[in-house]
Protein backbone atom coordinates (compact mmCIF):
# COMPACT_ATOMS: atom_id res chain seq x y z
CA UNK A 1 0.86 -2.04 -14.61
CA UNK A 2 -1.99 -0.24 -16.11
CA UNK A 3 -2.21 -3.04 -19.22
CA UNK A 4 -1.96 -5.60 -15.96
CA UNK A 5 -5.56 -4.27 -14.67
CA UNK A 6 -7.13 -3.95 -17.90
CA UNK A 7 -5.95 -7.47 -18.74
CA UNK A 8 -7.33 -9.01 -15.50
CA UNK A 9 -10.25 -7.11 -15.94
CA UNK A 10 -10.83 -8.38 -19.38
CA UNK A 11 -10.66 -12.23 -17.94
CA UNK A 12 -12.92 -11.30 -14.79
CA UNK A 13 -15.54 -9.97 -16.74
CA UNK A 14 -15.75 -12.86 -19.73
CA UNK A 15 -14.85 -10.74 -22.38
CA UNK A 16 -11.55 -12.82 -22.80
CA UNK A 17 -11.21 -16.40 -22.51
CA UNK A 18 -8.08 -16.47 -21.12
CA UNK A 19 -4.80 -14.76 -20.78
CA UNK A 20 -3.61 -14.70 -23.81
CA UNK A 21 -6.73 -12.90 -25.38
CA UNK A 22 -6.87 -10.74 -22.51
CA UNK A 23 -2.70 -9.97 -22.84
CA UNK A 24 -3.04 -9.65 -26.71
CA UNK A 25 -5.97 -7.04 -26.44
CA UNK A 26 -4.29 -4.92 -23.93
CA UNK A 27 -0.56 -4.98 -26.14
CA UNK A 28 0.85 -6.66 -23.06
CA UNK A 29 3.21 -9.63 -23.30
CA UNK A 30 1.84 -12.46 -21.25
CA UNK A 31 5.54 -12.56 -18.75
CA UNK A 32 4.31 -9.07 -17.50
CA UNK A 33 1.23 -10.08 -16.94
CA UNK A 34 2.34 -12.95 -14.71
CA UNK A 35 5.02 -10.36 -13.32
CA UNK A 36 2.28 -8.14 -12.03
CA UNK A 37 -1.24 -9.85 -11.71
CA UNK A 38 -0.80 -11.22 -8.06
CA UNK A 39 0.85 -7.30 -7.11
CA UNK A 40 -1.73 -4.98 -9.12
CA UNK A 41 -5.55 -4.60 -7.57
CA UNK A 42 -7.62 -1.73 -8.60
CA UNK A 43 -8.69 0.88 -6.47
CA UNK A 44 -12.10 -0.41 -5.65
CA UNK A 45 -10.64 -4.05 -4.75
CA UNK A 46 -8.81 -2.32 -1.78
CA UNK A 47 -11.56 -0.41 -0.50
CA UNK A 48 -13.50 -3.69 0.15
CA UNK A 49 -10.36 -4.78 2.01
CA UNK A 50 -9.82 -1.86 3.49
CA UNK A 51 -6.34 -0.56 2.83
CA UNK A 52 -4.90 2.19 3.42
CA UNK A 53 -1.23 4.04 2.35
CA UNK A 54 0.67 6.80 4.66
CA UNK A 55 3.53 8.64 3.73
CA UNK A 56 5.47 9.25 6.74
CA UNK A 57 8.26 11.81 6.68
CA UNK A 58 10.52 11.28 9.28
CA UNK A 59 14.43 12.44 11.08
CA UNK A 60 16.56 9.23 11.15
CA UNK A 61 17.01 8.54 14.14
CA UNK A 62 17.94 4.78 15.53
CA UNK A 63 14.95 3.02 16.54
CA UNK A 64 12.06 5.17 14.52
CA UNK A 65 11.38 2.29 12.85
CA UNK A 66 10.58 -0.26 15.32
CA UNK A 67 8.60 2.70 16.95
CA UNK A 68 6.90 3.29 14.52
CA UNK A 69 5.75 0.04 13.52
CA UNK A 70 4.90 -0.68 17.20
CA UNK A 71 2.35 1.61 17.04
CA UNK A 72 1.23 0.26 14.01
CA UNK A 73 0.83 -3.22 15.84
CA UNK A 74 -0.47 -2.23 19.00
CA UNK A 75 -3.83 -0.31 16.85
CA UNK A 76 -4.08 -4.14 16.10
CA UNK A 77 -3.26 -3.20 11.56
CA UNK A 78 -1.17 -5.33 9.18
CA UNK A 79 1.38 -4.30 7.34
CA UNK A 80 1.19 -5.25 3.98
CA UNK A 81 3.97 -3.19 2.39
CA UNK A 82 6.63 -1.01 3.81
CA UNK A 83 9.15 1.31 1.51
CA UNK A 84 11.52 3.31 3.49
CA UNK A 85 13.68 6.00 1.02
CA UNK A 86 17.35 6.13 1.63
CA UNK A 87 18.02 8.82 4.46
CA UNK A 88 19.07 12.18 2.86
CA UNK A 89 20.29 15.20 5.42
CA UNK A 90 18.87 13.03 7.83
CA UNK A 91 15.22 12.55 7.12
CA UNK A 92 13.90 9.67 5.62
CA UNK A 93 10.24 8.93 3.60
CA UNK A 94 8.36 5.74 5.14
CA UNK A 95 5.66 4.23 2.51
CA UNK A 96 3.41 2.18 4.65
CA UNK A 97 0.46 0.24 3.23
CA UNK A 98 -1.59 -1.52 6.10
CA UNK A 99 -4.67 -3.54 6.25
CA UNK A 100 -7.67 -1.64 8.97
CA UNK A 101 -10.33 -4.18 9.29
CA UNK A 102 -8.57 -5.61 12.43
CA UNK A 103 -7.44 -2.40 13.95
CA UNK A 104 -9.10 -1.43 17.37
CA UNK A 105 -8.59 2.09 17.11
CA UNK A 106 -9.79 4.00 14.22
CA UNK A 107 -7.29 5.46 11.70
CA UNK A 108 -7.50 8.79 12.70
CA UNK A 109 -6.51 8.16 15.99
CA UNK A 110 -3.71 5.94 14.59
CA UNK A 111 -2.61 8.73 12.79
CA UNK A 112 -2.09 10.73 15.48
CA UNK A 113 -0.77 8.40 17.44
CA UNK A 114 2.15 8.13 14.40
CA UNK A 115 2.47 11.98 14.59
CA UNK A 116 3.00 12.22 18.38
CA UNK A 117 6.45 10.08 17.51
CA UNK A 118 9.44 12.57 18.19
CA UNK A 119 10.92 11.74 14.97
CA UNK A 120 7.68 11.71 12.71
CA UNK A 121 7.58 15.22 10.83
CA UNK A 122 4.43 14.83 8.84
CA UNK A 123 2.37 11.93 8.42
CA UNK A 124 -0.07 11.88 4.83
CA UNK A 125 -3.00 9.54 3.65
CA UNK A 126 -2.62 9.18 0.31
CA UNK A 127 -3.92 6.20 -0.60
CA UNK A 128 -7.43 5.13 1.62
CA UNK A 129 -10.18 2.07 1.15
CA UNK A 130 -11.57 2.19 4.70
């Protein structure tokens, strides 16, 4: 994924022509690249589009989901991408990546908002653009 970036960074900044110079300086074969480029953004692209990741940690319980992402839609976000971990002694990991620039709340208060859910045991930024 790394050899993705440096490849499309290679192409957006004119210092290779095209893919397959930018592929063949990196050491990346050119069906990666097309695997990746449309997935893979550096950090600084998702800052400008304000983006941000939680990690939710969470008791599985039926229906935390759907809470959960109600909140999310009601603080007016996007989900982009959602990962949920397969539930071990009943808790679960939720990997949420959502888009703030149309939220009407700001993301502290959606994060507490996602912590007041019975279920939710711990709620962590760890990826942030905004």
């Amino acid at each position: 994924m790394q050899k993705t970036l440096e490849a499309k960074a290679l192409i957006d900044s004119g210092k290779a022509r095209n893919i397959n110079e930018a592929v063949q300086a990196v050491d990346l074969s050119r069906s990666a690249y097309y695997k990746y480029k449309d997935g893979i953004f550096p950090f600084h692209k998702m800052v400008k589009e304000k983006i941000i990741t939680l990690s939710i940690h969470l008791e599985d319980r039926s229906g935390t989901l759907s809470k959960l992402l109600s909140v999310v839609a009601n603080a007016g976000s996007n989900v982009l991408t959602i990962n949920q971990t397969i539930p071990l002694q009943g808790r679960a990991t939720i990997t949420l990546t959502i888009e703030t620039a149309p939220m009407t709340v700001g993301i502290d208060h959606l994060v507490k908002q996602i912590q007041q859910l019975d279920a939710v045991e711990k709620v962590e930024l760890i990826g942030s653009g905004a």
